[in-house]
C-alpha atoms as a PDB file:
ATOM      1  CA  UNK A   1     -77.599 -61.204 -14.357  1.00  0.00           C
ATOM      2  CA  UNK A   2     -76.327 -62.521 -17.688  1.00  0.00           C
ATOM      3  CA  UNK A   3     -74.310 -60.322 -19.719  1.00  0.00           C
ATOM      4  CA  UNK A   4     -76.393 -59.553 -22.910  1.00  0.00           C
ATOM      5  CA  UNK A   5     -74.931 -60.311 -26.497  1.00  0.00           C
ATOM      6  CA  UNK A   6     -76.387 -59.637 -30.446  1.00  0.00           C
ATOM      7  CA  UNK A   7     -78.276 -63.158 -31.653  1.00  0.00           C
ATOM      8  CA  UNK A   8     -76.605 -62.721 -34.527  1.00  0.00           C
ATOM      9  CA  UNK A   9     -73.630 -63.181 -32.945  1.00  0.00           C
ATOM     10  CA  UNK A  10     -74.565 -66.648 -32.152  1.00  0.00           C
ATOM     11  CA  UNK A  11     -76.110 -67.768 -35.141  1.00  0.00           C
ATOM     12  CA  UNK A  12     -75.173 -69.744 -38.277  1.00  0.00           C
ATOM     13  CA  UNK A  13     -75.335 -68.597 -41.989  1.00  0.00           C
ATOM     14  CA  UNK A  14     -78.814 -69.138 -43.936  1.00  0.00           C
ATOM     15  CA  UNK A  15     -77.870 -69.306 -47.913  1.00  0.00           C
ATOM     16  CA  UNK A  16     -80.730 -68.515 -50.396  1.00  0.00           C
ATOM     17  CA  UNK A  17     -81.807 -70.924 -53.052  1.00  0.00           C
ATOM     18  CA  UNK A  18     -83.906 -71.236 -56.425  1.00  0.00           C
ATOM     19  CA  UNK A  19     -85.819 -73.969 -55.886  1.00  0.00           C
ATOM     20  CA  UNK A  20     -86.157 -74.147 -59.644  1.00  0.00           C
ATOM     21  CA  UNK A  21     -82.455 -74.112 -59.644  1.00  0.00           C
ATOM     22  CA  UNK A  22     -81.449 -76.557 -57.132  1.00  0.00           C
ATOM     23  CA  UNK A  23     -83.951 -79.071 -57.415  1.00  0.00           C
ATOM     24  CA  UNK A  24     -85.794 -78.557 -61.433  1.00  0.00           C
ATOM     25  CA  UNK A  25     -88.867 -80.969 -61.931  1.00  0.00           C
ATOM     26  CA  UNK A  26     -89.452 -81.785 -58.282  1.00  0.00           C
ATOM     27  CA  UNK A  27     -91.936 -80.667 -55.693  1.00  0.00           C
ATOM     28  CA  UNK A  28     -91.191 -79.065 -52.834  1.00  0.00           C
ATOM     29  CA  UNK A  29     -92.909 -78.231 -49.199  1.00  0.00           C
ATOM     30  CA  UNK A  30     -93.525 -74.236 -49.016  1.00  0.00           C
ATOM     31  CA  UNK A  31     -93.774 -72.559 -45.924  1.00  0.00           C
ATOM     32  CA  UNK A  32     -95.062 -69.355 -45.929  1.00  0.00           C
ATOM     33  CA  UNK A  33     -96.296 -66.546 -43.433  1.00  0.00           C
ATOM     34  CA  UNK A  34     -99.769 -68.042 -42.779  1.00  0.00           C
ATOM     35  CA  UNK A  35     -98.490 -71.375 -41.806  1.00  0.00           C
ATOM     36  CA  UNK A  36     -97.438 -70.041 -38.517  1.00  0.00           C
ATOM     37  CA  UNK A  37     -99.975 -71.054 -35.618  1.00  0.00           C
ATOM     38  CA  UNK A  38     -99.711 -68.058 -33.869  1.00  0.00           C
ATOM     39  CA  UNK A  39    -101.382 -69.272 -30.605  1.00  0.00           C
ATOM     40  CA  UNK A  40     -99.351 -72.373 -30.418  1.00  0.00           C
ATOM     41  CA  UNK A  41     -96.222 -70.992 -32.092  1.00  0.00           C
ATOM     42  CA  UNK A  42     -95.812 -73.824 -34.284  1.00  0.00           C
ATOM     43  CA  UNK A  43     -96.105 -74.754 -37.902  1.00  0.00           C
ATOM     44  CA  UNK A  44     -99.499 -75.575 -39.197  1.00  0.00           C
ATOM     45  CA  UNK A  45     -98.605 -79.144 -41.199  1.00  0.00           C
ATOM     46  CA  UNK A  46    -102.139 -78.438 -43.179  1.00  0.00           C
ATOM     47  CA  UNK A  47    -100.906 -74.974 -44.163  1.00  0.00           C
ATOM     48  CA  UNK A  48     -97.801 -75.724 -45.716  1.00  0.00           C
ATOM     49  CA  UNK A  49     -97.787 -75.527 -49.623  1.00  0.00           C
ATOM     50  CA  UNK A  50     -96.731 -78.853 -51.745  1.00  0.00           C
ATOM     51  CA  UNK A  51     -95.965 -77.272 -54.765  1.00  0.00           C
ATOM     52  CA  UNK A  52     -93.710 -77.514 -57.800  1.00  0.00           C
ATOM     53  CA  UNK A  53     -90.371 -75.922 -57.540  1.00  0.00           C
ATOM     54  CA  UNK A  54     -91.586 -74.064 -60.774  1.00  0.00           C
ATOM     55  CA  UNK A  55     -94.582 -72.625 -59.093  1.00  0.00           C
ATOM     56  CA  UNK A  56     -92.980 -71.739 -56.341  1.00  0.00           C
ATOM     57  CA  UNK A  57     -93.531 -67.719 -55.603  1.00  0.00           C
ATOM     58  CA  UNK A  58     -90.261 -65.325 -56.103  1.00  0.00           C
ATOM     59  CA  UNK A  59     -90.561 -65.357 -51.924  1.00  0.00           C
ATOM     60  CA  UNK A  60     -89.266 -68.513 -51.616  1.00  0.00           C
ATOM     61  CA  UNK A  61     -85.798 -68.809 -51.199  1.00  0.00           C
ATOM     62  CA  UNK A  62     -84.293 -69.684 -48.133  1.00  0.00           C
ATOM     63  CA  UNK A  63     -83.582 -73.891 -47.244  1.00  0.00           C
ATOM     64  CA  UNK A  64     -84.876 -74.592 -43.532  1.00  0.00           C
ATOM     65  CA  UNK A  65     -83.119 -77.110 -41.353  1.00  0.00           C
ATOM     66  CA  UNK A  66     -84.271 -78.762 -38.380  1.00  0.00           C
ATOM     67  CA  UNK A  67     -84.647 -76.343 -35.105  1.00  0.00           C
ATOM     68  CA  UNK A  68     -83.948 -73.178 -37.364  1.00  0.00           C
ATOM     69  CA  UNK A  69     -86.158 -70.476 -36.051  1.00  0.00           C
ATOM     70  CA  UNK A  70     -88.736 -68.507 -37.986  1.00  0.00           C
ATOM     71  CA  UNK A  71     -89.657 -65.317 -37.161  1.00  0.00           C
ATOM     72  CA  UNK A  72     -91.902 -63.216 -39.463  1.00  0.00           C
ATOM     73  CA  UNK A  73     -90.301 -59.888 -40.301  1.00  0.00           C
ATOM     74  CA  UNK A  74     -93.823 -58.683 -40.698  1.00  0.00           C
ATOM     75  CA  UNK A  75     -96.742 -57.103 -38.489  1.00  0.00           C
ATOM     76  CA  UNK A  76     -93.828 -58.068 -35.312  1.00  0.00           C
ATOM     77  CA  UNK A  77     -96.283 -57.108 -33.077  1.00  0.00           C
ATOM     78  CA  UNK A  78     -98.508 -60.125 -34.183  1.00  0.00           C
ATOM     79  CA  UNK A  79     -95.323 -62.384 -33.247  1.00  0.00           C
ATOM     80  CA  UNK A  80     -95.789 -65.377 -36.120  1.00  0.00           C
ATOM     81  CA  UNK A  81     -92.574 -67.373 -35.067  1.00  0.00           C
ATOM     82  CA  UNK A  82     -92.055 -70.912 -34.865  1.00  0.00           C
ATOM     83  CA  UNK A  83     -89.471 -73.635 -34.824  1.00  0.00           C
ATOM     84  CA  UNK A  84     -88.457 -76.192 -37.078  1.00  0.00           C
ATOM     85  CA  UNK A  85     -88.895 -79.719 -36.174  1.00  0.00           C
ATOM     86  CA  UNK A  86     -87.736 -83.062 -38.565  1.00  0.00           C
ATOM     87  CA  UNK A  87     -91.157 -83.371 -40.314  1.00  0.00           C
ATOM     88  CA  UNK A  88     -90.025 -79.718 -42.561  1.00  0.00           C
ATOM     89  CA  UNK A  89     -86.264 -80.843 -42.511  1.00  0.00           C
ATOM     90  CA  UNK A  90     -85.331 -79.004 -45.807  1.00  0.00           C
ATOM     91  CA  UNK A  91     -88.354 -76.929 -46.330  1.00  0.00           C
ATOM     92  CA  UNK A  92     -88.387 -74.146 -48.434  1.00  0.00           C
ATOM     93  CA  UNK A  93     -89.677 -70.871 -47.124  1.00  0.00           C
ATOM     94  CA  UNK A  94     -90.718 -67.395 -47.715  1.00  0.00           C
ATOM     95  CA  UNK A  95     -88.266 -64.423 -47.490  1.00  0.00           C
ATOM     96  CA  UNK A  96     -91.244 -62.978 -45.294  1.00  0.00           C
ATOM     97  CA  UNK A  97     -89.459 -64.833 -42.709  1.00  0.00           C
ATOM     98  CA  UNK A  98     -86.125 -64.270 -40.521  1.00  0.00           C
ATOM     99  CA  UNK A  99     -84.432 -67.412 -40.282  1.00  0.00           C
ATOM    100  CA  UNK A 100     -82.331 -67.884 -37.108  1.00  0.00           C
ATOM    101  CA  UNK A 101     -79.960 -71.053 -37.160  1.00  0.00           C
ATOM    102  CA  UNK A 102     -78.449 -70.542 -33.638  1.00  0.00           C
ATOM    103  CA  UNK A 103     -74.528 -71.952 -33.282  1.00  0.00           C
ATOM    104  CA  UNK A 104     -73.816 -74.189 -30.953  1.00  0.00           C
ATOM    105  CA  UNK A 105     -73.498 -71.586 -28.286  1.00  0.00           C
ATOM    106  CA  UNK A 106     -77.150 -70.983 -28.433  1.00  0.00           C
ATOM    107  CA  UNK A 107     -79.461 -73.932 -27.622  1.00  0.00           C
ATOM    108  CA  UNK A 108     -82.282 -73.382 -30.366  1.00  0.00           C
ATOM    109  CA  UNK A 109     -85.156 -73.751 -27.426  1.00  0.00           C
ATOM    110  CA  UNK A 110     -83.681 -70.870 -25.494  1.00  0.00           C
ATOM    111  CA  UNK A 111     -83.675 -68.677 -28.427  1.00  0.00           C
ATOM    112  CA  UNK A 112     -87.272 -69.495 -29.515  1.00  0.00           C
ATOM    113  CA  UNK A 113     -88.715 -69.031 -26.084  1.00  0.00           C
ATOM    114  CA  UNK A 114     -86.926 -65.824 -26.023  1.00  0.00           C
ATOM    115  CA  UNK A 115     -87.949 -64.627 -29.473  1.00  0.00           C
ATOM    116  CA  UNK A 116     -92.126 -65.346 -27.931  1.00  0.00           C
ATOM    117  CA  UNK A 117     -91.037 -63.111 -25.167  1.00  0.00           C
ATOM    118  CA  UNK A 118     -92.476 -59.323 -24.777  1.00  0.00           C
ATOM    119  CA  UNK A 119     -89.138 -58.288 -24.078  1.00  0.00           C
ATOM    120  CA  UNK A 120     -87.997 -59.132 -27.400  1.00  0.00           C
ATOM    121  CA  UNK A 121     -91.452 -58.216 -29.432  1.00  0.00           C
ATOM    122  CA  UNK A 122     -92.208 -54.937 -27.384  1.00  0.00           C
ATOM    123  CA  UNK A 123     -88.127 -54.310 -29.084  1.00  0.00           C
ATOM    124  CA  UNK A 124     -89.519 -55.239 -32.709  1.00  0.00           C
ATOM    125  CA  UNK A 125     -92.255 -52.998 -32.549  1.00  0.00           C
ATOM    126  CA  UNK A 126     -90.736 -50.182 -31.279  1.00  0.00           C
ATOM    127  CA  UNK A 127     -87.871 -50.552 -33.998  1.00  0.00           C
ATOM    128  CA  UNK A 128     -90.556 -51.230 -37.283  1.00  0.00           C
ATOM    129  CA  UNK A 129     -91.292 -48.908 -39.908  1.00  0.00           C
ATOM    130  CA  UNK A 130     -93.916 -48.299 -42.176  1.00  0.00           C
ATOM    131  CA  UNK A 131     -97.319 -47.225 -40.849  1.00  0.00           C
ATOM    132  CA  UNK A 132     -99.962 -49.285 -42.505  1.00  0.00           C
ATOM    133  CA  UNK A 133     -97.643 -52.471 -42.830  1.00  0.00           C
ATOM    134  CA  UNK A 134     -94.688 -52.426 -40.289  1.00  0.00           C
ATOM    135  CA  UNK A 135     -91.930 -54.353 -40.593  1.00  0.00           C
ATOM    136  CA  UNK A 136     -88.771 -55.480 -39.544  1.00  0.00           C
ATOM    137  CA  UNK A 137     -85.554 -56.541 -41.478  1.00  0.00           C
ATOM    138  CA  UNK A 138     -83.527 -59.457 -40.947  1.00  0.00           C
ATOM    139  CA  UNK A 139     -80.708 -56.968 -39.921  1.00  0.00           C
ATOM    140  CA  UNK A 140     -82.619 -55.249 -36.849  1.00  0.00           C
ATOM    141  CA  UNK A 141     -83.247 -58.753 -35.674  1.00  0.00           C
ATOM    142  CA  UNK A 142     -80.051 -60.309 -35.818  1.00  0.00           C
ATOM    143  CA  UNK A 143     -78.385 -57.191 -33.753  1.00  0.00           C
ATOM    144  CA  UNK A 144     -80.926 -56.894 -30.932  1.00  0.00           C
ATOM    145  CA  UNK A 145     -79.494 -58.334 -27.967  1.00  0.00           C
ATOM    146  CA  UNK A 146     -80.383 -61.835 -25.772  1.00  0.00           C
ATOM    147  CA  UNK A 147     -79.329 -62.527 -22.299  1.00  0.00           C
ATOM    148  CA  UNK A 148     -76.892 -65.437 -22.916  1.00  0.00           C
ATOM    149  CA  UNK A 149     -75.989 -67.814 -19.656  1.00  0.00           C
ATOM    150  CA  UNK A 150     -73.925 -70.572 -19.924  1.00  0.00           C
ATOM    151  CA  UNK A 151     -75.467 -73.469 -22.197  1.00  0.00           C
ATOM    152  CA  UNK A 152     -76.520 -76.448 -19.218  1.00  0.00           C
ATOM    153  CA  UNK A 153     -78.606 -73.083 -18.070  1.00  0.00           C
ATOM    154  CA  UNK A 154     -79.832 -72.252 -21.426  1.00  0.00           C
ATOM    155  CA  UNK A 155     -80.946 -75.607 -21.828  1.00  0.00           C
ATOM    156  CA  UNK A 156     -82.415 -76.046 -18.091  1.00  0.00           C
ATOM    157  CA  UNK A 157     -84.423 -72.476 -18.379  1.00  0.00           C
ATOM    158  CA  UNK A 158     -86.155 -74.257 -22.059  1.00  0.00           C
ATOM    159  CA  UNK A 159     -87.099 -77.242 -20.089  1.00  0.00           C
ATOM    160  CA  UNK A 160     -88.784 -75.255 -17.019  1.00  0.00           C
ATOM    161  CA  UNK A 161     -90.352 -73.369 -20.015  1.00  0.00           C
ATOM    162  CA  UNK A 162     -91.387 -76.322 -21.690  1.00  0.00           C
ATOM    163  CA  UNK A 163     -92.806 -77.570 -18.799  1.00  0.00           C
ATOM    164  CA  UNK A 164     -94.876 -74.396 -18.422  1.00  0.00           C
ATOM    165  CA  UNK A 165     -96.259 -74.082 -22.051  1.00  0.00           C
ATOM    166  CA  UNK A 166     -97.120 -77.817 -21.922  1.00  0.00           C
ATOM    167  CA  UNK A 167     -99.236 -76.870 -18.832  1.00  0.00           C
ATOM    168  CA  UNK A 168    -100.744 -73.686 -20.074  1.00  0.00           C
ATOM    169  CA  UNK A 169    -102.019 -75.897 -23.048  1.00  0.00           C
ATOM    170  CA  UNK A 170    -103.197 -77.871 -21.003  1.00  0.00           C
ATOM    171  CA  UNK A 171    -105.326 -75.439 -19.052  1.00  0.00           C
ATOM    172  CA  UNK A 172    -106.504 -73.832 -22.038  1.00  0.00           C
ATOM    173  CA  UNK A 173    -107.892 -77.204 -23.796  1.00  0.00           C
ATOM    174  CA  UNK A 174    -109.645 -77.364 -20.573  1.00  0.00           C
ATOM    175  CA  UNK A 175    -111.457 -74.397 -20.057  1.00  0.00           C
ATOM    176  CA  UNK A 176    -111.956 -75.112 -23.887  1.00  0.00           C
ATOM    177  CA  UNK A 177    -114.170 -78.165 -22.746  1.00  0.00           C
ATOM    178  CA  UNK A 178    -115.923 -76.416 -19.781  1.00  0.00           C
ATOM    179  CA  UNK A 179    -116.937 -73.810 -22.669  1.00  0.00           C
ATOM    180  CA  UNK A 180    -118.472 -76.327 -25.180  1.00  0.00           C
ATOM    181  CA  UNK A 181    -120.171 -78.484 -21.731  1.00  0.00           C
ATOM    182  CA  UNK A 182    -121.685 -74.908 -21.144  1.00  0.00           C
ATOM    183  CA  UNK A 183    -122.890 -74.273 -24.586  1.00  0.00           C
ATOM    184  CA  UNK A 184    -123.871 -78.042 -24.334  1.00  0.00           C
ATOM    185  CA  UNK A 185    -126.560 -77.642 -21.388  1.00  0.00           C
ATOM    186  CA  UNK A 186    -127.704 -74.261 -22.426  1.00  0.00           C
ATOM    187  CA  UNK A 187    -129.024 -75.670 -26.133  1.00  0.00           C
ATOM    188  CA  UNK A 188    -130.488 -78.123 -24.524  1.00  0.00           C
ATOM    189  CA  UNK A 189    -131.924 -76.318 -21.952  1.00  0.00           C
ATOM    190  CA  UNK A 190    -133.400 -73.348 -24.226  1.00  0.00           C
ATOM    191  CA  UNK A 191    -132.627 -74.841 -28.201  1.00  0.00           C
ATOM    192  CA  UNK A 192    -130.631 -72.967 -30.659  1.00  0.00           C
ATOM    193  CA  UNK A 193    -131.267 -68.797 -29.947  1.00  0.00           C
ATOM    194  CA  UNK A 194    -128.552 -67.914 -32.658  1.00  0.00           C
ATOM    195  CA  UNK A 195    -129.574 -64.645 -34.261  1.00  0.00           C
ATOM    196  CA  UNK A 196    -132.350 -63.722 -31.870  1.00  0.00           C
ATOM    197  CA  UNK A 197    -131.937 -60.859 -29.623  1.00  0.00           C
ATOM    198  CA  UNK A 198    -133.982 -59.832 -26.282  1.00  0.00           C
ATOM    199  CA  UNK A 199    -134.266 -56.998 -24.628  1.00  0.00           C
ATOM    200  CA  UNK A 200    -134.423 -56.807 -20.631  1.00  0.00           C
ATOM    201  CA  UNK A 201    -137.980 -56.712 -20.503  1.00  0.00           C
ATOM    202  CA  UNK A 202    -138.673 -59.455 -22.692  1.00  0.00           C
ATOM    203  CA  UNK A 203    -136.191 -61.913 -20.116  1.00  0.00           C
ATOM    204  CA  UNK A 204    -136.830 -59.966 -16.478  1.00  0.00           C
ATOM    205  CA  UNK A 205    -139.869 -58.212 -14.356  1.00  0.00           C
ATOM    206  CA  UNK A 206    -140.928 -55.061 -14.350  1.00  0.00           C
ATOM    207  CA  UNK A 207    -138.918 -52.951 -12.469  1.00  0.00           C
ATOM    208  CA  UNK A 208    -138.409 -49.112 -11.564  1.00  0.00           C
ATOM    209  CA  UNK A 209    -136.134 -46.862 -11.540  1.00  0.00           C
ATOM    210  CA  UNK A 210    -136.821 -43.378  -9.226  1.00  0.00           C
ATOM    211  CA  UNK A 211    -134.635 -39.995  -9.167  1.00  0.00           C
ATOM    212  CA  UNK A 212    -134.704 -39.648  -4.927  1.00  0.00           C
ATOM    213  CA  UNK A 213    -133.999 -36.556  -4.371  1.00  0.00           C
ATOM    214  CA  UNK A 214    -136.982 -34.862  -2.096  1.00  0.00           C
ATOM    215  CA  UNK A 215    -137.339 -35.726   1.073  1.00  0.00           C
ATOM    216  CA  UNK A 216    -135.513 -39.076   0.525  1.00  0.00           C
ATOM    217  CA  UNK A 217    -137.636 -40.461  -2.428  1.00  0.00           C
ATOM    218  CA  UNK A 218    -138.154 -36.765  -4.447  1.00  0.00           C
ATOM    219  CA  UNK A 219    -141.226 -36.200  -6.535  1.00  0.00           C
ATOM    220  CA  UNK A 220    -141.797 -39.779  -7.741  1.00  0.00           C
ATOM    221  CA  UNK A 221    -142.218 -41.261  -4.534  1.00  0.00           C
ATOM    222  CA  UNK A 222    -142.799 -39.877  -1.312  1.00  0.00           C
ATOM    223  CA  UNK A 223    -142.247 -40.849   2.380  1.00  0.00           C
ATOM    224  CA  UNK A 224    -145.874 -40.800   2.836  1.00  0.00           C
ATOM    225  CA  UNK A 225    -146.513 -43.361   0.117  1.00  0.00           C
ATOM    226  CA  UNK A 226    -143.978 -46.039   1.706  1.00  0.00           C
ATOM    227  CA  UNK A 227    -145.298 -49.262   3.795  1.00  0.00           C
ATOM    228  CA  UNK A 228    -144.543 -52.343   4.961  1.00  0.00           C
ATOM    229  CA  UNK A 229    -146.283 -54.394   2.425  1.00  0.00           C
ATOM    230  CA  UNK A 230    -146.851 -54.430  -1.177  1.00  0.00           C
ATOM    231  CA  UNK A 231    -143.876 -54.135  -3.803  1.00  0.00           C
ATOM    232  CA  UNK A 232    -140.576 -53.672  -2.389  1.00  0.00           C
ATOM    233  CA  UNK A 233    -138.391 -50.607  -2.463  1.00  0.00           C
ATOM    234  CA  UNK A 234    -135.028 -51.717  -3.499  1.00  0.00           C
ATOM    235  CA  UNK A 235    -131.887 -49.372  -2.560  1.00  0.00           C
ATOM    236  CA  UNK A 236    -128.114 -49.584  -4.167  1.00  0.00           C
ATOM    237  CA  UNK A 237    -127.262 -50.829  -0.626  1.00  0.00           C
ATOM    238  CA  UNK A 238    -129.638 -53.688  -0.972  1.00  0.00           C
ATOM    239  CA  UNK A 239    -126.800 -54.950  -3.507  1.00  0.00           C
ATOM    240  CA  UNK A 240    -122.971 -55.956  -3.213  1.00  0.00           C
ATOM    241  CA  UNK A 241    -121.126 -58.295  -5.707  1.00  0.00           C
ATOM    242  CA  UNK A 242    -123.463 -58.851  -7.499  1.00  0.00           C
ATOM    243  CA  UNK A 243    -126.361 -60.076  -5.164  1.00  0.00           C
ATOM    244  CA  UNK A 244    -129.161 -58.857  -3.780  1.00  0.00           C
ATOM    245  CA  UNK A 245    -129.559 -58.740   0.270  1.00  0.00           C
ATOM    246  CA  UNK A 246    -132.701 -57.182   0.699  1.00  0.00           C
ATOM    247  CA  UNK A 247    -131.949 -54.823   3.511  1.00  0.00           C
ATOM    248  CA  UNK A 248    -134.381 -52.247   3.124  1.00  0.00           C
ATOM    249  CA  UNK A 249    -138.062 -52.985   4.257  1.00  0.00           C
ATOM    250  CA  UNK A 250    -140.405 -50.687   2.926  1.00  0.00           C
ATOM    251  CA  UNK A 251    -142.457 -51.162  -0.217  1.00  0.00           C
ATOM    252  CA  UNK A 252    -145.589 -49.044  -2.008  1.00  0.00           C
ATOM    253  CA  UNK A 253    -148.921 -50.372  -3.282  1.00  0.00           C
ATOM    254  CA  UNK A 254    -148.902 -52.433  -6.256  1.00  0.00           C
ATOM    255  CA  UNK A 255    -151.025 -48.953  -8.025  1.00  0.00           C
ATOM    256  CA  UNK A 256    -148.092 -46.693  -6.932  1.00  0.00           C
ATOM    257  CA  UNK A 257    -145.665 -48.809  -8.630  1.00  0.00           C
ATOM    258  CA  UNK A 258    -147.981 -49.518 -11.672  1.00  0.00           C
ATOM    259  CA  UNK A 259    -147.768 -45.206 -12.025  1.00  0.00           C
ATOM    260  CA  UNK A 260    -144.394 -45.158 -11.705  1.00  0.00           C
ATOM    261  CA  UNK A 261    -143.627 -47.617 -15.033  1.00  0.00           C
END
């Protein structure tokens, strides 16, 4: 076991800014909370703002630098964190977030894989406050605690974790496919049924359902009544996982079973 240590221990200091300030007339690239992918835990380059550094919102404040990590101090149960690649080198974004800029004790990979992890959000949640919009603060974050190896094994766990998350992808965009080949044979099998609703007797046959409980059939069917033709009796042993084995034998006339509907 590693010995555990606070992130913010290992992290580098985040100034604020006034965009109008620093950089008056120009426009700048505004990341705020919704341009977090939270599936892929990436940055959504169609969701970040291009806006004037006058326009910008009150929120935005803080400078991001290449593999800085994001993590929303909002709803941390939702986990919106991402990392910073080159293409948002110098980025301006929302105070919403908690930007970690690990040192160069902490390989920036390592800490955003372990910032995904349930470990770390099941932590979050547990420490947030307010009941109908919990939150974190940056401070809560920065002194929970990471398991820090040496850095060759804080880099070599990110690339076996890489590895993984490239294949999950994977997997998902293709069941993704399998879905829409599905949906693909059964409109052209049956057309477009959006917005029309069945019941089971419009889509099977008739069937019926008796309460045995005389004799073995009870009052809606009797022993006398069974033979070994006409519509068949079916029993809950007749049926495992799902299919139907037909054990049973005995049936009743097709006018018993019309009665019994």
């Amino acid at each position: 076991m590693f010995k555990s240590e606070l992130i913010g221990s290992h992290l580098e200091q985040v100034k604020s800014c006034n965009p109008a300030r620093v950089v008056p007339g120009q426009r700048i690239n505004y990341v705020d909370l919704s341009a977090v992918d939270r599936e892929h835990k990436l940055l959504n380059h169609d969701l970040i703002q291009y806006i004037s550094a006058e326009e910008a919102p009150s929120r935005a404040k803080q400078l991001i630098k290449v593999n800085d990590i994001l993590v929303s101090t909002v709803r941390p149960n939702l986990n919106a964190v991402a990392y910073v690649d080159s293409s948002f080198e110098n980025a301006t974004a929302s105070t919403g977030f908690c930007i970690l800029r690990p040192s160069k004790s902490l390989y920036f990979k390592y800490l955003y894989y372990w910032v995904r992890g349930n470990t770390f959000i099941d932590d979050m949640v547990k420490k947030a406050t307010g009941a109908n919009y919990p939150a974190i603060s940056d401070r809560i974050i920065k002194k929970s605690e990471i398991p820090l190896p040496p850095l060759p094994v804080q880099k070599r766990i990110a690339e076996i974790l890489d590895l993984a998350d490239a294949n999950r992808q994977k997997t998902k965009a293709l069941i993704d496919k399998y879905n829409e080949l599905a949906q693909s044979i059964f409109l052209e099998m049956f057309g477009d049924q959006t917005g029309k609703e069945y019941s089971f007797n419009d889509i099977s046959d008739k069937s019926q359902k008796g309460t045995f409980s005389n004799g073995p059939f009870g009052s809606d069917l009797l022993t006398s009544e069974l033979q070994n033709t006409g519509v068949p009796v079916i029993y809950i042993r007749d049926i495992a996982k799902g299919i139907y084995f037909r054990k049973s034998t005995v049936c009743v006339t097709e006018e018993k079973a019309a009665s019994l509907l």
